[in-house]
N, C-alpha and C. Protein backbone atom coordinates (compact mmCIF):
# COMPACT_ATOMS: atom_id res chain seq x y z
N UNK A 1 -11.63 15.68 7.80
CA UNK A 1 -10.30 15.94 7.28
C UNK A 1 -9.57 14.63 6.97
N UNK A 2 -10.07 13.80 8.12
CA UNK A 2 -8.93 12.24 7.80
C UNK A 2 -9.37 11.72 6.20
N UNK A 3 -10.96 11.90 6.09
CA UNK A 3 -11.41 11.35 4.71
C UNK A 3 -11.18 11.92 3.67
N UNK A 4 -10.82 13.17 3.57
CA UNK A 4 -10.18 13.50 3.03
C UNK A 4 -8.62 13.30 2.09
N UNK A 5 -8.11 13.55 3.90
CA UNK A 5 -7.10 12.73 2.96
C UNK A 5 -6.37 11.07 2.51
N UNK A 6 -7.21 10.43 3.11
CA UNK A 6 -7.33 8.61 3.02
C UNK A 6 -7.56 8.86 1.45
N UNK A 7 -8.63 9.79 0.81
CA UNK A 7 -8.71 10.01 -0.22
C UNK A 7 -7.68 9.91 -1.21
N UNK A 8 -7.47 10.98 -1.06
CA UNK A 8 -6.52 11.65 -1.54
C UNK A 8 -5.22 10.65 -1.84
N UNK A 9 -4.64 10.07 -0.64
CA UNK A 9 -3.75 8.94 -1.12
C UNK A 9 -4.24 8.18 -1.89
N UNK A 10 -5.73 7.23 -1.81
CA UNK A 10 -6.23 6.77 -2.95
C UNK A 10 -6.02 7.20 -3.75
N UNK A 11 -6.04 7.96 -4.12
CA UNK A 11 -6.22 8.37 -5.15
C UNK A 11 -4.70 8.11 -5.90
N UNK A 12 -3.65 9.11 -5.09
CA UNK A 12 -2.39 8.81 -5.72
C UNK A 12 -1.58 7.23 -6.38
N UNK A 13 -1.95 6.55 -4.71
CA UNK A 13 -1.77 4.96 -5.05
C UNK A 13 -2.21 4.60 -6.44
N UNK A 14 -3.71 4.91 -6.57
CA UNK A 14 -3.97 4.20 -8.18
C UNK A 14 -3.32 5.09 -9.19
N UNK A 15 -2.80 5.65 -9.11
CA UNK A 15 -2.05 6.65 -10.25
C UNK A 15 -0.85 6.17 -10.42
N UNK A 16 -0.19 6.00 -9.28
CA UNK A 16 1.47 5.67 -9.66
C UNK A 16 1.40 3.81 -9.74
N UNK A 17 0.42 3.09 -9.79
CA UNK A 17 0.26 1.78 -9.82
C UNK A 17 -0.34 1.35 -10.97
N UNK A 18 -1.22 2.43 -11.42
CA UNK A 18 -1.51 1.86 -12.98
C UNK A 18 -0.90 1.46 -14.08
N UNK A 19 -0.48 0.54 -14.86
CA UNK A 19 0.02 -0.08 -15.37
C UNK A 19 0.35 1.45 -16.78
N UNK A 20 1.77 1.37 -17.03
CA UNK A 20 2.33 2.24 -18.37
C UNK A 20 1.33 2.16 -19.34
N UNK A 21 1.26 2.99 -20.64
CA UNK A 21 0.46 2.50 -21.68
C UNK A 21 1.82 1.58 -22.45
N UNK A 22 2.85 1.73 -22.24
CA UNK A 22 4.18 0.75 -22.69
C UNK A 22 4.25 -0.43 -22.56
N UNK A 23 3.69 -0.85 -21.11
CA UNK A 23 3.11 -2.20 -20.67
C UNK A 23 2.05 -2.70 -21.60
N UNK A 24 1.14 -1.34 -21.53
CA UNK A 24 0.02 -2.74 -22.04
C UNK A 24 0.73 -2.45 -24.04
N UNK A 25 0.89 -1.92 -24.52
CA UNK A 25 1.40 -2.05 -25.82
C UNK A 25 2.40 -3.03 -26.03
N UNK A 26 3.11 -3.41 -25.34
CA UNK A 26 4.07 -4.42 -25.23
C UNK A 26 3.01 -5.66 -25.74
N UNK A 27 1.85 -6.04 -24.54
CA UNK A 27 1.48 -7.33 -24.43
C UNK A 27 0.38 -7.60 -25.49
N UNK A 28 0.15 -6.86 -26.30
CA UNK A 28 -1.34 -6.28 -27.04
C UNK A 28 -0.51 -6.09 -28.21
N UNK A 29 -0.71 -7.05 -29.81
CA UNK A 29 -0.22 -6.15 -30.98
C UNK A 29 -1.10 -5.28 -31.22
N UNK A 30 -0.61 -4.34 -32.16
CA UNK A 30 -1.17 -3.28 -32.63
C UNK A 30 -2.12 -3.54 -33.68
N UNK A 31 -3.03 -2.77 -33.09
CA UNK A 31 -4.29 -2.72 -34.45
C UNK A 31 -4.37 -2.05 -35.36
N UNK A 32 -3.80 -0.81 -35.28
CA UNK A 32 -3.88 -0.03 -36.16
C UNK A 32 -3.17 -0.15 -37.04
N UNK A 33 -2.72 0.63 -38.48
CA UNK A 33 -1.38 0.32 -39.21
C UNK A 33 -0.43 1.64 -38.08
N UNK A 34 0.94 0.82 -38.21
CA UNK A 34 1.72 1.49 -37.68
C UNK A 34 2.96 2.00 -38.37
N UNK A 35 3.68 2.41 -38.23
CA UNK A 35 5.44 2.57 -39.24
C UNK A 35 5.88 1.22 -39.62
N UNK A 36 5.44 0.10 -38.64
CA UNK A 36 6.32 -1.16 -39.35
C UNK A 36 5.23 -1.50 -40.51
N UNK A 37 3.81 -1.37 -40.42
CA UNK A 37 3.05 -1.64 -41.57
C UNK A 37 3.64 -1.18 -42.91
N UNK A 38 3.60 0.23 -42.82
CA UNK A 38 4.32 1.14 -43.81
C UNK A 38 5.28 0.73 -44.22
N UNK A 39 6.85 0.34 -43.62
CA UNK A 39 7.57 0.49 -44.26
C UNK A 39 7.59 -0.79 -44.61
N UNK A 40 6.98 -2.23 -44.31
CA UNK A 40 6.76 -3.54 -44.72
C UNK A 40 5.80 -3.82 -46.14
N UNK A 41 4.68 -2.30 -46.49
CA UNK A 41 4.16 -2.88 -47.18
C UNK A 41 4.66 -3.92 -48.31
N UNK A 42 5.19 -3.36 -49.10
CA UNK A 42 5.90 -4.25 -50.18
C UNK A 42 5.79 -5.74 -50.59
N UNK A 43 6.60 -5.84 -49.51
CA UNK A 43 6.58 -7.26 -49.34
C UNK A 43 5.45 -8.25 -49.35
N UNK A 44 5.51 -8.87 -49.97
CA UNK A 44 4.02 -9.98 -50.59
C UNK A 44 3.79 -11.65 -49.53
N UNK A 45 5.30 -12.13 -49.50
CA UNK A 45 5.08 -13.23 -48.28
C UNK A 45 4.91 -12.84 -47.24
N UNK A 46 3.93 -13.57 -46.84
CA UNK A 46 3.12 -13.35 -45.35
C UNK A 46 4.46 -13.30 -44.18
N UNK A 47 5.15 -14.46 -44.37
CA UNK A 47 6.45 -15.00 -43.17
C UNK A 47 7.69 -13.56 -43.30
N UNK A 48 8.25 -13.53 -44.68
CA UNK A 48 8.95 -12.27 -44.39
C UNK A 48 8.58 -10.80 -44.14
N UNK A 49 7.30 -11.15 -44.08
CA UNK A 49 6.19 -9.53 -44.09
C UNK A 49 6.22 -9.28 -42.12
N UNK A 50 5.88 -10.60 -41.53
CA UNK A 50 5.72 -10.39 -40.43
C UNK A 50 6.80 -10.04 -39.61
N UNK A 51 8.32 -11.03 -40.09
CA UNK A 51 9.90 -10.85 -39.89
C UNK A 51 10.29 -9.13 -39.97
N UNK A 52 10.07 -8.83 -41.49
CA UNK A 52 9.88 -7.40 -41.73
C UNK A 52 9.47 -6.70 -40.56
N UNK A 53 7.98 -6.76 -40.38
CA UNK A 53 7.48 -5.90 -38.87
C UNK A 53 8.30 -6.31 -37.30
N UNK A 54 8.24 -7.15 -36.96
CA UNK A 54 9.28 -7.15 -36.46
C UNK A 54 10.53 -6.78 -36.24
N UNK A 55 11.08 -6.83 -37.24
CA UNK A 55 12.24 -5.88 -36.72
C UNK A 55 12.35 -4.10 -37.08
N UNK A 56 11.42 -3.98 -37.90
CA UNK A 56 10.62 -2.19 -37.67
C UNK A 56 10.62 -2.12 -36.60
N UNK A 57 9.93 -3.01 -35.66
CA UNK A 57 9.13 -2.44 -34.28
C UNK A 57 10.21 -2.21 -33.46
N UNK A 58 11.52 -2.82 -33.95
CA UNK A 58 12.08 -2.75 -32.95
C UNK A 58 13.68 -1.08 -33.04
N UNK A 59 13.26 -0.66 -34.47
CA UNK A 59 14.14 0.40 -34.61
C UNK A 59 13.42 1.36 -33.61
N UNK A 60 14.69 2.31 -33.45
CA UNK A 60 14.40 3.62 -32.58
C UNK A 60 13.52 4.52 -33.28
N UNK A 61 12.52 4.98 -32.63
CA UNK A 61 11.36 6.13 -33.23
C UNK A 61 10.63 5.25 -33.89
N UNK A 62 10.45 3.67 -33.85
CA UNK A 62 9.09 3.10 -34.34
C UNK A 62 7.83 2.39 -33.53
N UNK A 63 7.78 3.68 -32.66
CA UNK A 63 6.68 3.58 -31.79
C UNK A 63 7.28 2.36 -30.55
N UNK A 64 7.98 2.13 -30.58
CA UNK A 64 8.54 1.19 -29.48
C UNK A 64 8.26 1.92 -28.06
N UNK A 65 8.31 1.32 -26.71
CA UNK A 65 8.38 1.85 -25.48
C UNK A 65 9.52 2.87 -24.99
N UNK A 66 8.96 4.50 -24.60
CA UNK A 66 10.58 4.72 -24.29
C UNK A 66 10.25 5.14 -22.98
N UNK A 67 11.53 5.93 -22.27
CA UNK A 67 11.57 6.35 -21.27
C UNK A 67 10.26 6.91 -21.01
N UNK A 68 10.07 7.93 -21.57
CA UNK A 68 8.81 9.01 -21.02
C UNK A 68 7.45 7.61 -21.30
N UNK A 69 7.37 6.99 -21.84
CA UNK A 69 5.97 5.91 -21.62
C UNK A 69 6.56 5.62 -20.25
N UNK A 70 7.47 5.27 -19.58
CA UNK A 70 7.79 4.39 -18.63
C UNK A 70 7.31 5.83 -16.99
N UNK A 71 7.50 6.97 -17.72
CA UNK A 71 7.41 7.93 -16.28
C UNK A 71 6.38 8.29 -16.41
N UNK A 72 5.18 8.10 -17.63
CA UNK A 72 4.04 9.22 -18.31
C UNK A 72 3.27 8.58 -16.71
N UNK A 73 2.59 7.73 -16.59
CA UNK A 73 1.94 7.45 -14.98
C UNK A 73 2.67 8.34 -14.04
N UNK A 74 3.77 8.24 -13.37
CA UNK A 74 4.45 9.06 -12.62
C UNK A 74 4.09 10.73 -12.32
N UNK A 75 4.12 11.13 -13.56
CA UNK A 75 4.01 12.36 -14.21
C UNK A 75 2.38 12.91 -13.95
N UNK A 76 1.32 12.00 -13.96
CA UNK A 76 0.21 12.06 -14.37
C UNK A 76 -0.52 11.89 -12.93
N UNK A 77 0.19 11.31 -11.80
CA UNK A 77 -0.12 11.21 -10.67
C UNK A 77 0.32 12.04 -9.77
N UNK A 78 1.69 13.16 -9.87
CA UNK A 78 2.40 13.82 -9.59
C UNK A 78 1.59 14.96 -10.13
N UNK A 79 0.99 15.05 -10.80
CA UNK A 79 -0.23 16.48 -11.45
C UNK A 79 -1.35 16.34 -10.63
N UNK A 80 -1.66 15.30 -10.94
CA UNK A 80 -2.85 15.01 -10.35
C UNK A 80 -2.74 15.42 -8.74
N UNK A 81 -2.10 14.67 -8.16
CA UNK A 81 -1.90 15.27 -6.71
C UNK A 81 -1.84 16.46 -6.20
N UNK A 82 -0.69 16.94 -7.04
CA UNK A 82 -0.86 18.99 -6.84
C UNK A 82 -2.11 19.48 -6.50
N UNK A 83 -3.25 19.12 -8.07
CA UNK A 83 -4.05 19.98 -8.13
C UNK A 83 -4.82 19.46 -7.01
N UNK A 84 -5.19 18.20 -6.74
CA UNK A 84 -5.91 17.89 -5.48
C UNK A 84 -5.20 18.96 -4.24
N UNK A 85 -4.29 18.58 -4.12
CA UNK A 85 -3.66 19.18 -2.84
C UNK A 85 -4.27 21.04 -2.64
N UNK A 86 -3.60 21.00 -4.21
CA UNK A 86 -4.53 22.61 -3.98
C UNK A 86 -5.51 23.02 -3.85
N UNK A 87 -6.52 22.14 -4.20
CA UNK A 87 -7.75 22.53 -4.39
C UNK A 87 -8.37 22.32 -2.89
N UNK A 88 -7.74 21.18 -2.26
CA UNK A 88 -7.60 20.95 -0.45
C UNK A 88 -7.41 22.60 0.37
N UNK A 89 -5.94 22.36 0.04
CA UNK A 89 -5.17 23.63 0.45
C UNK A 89 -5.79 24.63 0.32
N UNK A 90 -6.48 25.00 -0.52
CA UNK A 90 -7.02 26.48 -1.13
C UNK A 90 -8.50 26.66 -0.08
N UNK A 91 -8.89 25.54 0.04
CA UNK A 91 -10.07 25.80 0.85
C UNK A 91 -10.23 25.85 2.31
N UNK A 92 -9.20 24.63 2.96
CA UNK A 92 -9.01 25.19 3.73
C UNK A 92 -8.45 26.68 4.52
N UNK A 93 -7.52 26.88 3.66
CA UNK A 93 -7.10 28.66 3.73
C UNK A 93 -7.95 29.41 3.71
N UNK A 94 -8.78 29.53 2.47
CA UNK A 94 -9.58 30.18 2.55
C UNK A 94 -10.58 30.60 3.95
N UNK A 95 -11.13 28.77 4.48
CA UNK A 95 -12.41 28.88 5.15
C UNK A 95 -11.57 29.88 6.27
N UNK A 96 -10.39 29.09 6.92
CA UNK A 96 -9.68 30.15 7.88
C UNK A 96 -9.32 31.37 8.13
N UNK A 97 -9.01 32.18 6.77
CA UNK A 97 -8.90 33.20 6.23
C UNK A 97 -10.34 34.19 6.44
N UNK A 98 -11.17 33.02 6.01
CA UNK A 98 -12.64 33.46 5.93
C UNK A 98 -13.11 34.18 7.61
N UNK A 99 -12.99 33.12 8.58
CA UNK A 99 -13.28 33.13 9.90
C UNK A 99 -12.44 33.85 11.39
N UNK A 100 -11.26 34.85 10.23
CA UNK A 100 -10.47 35.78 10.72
C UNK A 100 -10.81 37.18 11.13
N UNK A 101 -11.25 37.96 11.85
CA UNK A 101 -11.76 39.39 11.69
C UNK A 101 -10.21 40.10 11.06
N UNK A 102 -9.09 39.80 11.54
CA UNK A 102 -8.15 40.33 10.92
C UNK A 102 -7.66 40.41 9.53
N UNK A 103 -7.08 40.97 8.88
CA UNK A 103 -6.40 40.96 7.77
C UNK A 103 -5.20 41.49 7.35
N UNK A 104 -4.61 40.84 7.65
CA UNK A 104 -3.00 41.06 7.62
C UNK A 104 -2.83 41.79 6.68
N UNK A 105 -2.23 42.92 5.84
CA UNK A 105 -1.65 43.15 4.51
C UNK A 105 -2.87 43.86 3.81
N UNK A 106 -4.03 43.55 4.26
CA UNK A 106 -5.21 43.64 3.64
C UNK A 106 -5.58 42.40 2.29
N UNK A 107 -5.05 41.49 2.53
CA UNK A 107 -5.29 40.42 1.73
C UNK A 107 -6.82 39.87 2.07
N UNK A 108 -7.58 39.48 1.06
CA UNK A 108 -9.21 39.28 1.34
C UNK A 108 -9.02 37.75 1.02
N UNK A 109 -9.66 36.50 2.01
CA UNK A 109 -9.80 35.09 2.26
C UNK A 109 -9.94 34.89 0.86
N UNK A 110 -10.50 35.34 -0.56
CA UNK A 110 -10.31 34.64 -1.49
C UNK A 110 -8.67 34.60 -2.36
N UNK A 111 -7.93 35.61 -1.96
CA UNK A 111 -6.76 35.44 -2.67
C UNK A 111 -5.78 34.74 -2.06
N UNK A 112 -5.62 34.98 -0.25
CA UNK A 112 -5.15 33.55 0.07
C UNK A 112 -5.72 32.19 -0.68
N UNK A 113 -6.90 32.20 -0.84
CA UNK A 113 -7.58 30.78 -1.13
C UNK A 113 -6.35 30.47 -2.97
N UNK A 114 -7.00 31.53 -3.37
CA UNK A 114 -6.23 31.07 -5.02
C UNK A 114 -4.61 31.09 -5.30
N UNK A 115 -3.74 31.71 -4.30
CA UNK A 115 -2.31 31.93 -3.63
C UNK A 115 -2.39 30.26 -3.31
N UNK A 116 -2.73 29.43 -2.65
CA UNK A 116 -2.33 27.79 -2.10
C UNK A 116 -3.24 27.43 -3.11
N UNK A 117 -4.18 27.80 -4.03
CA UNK A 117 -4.43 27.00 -5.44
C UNK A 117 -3.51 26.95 -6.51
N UNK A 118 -2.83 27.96 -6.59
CA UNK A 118 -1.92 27.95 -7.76
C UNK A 118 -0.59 27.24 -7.36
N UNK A 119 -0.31 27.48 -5.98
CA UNK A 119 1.08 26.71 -5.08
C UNK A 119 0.73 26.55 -3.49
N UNK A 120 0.72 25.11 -3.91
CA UNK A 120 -0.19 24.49 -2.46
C UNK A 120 0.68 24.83 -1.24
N UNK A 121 2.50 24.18 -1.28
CA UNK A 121 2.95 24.51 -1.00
C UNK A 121 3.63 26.26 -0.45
N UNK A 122 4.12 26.92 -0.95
CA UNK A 122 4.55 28.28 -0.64
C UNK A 122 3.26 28.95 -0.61
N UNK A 123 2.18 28.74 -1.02
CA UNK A 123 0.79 29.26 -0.43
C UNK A 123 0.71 29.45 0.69
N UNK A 124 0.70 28.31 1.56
CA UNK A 124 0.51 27.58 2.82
C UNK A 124 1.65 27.98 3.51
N UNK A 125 2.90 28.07 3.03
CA UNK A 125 3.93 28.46 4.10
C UNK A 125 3.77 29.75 4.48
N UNK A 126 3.18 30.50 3.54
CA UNK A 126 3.24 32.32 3.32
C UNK A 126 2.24 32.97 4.56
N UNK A 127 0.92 31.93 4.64
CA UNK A 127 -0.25 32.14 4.86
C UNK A 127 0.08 31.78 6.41
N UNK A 128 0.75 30.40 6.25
CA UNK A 128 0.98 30.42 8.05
C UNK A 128 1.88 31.15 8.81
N UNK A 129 2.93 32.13 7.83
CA UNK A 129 3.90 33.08 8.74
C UNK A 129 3.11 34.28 8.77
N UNK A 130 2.34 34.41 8.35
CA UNK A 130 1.93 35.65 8.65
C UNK A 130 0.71 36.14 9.33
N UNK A 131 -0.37 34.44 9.89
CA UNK A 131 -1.39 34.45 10.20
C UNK A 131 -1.28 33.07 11.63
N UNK A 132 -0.50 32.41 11.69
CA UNK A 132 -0.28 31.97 12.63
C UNK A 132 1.32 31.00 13.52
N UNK A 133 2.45 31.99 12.62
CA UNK A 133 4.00 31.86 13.06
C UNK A 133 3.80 32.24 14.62
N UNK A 134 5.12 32.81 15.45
CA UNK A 134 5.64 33.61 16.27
C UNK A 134 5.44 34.83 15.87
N UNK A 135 5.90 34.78 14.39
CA UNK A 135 6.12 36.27 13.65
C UNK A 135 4.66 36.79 13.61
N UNK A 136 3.76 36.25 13.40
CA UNK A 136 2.21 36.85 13.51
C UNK A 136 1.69 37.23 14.62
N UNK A 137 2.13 36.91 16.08
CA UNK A 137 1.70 37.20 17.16
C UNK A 137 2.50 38.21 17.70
N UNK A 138 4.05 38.25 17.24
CA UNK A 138 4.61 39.20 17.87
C UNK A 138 4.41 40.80 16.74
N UNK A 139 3.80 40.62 15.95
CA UNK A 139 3.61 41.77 15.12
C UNK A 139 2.07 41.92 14.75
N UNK A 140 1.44 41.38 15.93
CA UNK A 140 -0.17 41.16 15.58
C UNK A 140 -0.83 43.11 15.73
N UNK A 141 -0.03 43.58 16.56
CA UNK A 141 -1.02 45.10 17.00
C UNK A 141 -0.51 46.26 15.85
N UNK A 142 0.67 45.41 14.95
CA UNK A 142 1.17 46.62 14.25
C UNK A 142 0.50 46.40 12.93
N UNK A 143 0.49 45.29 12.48
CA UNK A 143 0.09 44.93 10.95
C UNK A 143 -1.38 44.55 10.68
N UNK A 144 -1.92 44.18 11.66
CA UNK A 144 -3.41 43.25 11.90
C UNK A 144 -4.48 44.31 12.04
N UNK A 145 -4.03 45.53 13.01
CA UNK A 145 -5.08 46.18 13.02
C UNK A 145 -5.05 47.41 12.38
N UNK A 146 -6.09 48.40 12.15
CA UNK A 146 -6.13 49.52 11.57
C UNK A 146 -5.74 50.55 12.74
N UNK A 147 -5.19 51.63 12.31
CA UNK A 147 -5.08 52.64 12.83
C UNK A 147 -6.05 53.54 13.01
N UNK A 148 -5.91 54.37 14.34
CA UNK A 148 -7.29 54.83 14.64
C UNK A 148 -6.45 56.90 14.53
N UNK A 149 -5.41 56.62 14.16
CA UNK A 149 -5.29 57.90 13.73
C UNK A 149 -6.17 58.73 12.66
N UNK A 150 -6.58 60.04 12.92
CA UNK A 150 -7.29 60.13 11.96
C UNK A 150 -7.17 61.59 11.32
């Protein structure tokens, strides 16, 4: 479990530490033609051609750095983590779920499992009030078992 999740932070660390693609476009000209190419073609001197791109690059909407380049890592490590987490979450539930003779609700160990895959969180909160709260032990003979009425 610890390697797991030692993992798992690895994992995040290099996500929210990787350098923007804003960063590296900043330090790197562009290879491709871009909007300042375009709207510079015209121009025939090399010196006011480059002046030209230059200050293209620097109008709003000409591919310049914006906010969302600056959070897209953030964003991308913040996904990333979820689905790890869930895919964690989901299995462990499951295996536990799995190794239960009971069944609360009649819920079967794979839909807990895909319930903390889809929301690792409220998965997991749902799964522990009702399978190992107070509230699960003090309502264990009414909900847990079957009735032998017949």
């Amino acid at each position: 479990m610890r390697r797991y999740l030692l993992a798992l932070f690895s994992l995040i660390a290099c996500c929210m530490l990787a350098p923007s693609p804003a960063a590296a476009q900043g330090s790197m000209p562009a290879q491709e033609p871009t909007r300042a190419h375009f709207i510079c073609a015209h121009i025939d001197d090399r010196l006011e051609r480059e002046l030209c791109e230059t200050r293209a690059v620097a109008m709003p909407g000409s591919g310049a750095p914006t906010a969302l380049d600056t959070f897209r890592p953030l964003a991308m490590g913040w996904t990333l983590t979820s689905l790890l987490l869930g895919l964690l979450l989901g299995l462990l539930v499951w295996r536990d779920a799995r190794s239960r003779p009971q069944r609360p609700f009649l819920v079967p160990p794979v839909v807990w499992g895909l319930i903390c895959l889809v929301d690792p969180i409220l998965g997991l909160l749902a799964y522990w009030l009702i399978h190992h709260s107070g509230l699960a032990t003090r309502d264990r003979g009414l909900v847990g078992e079957q009735s032998d009425h017949g």
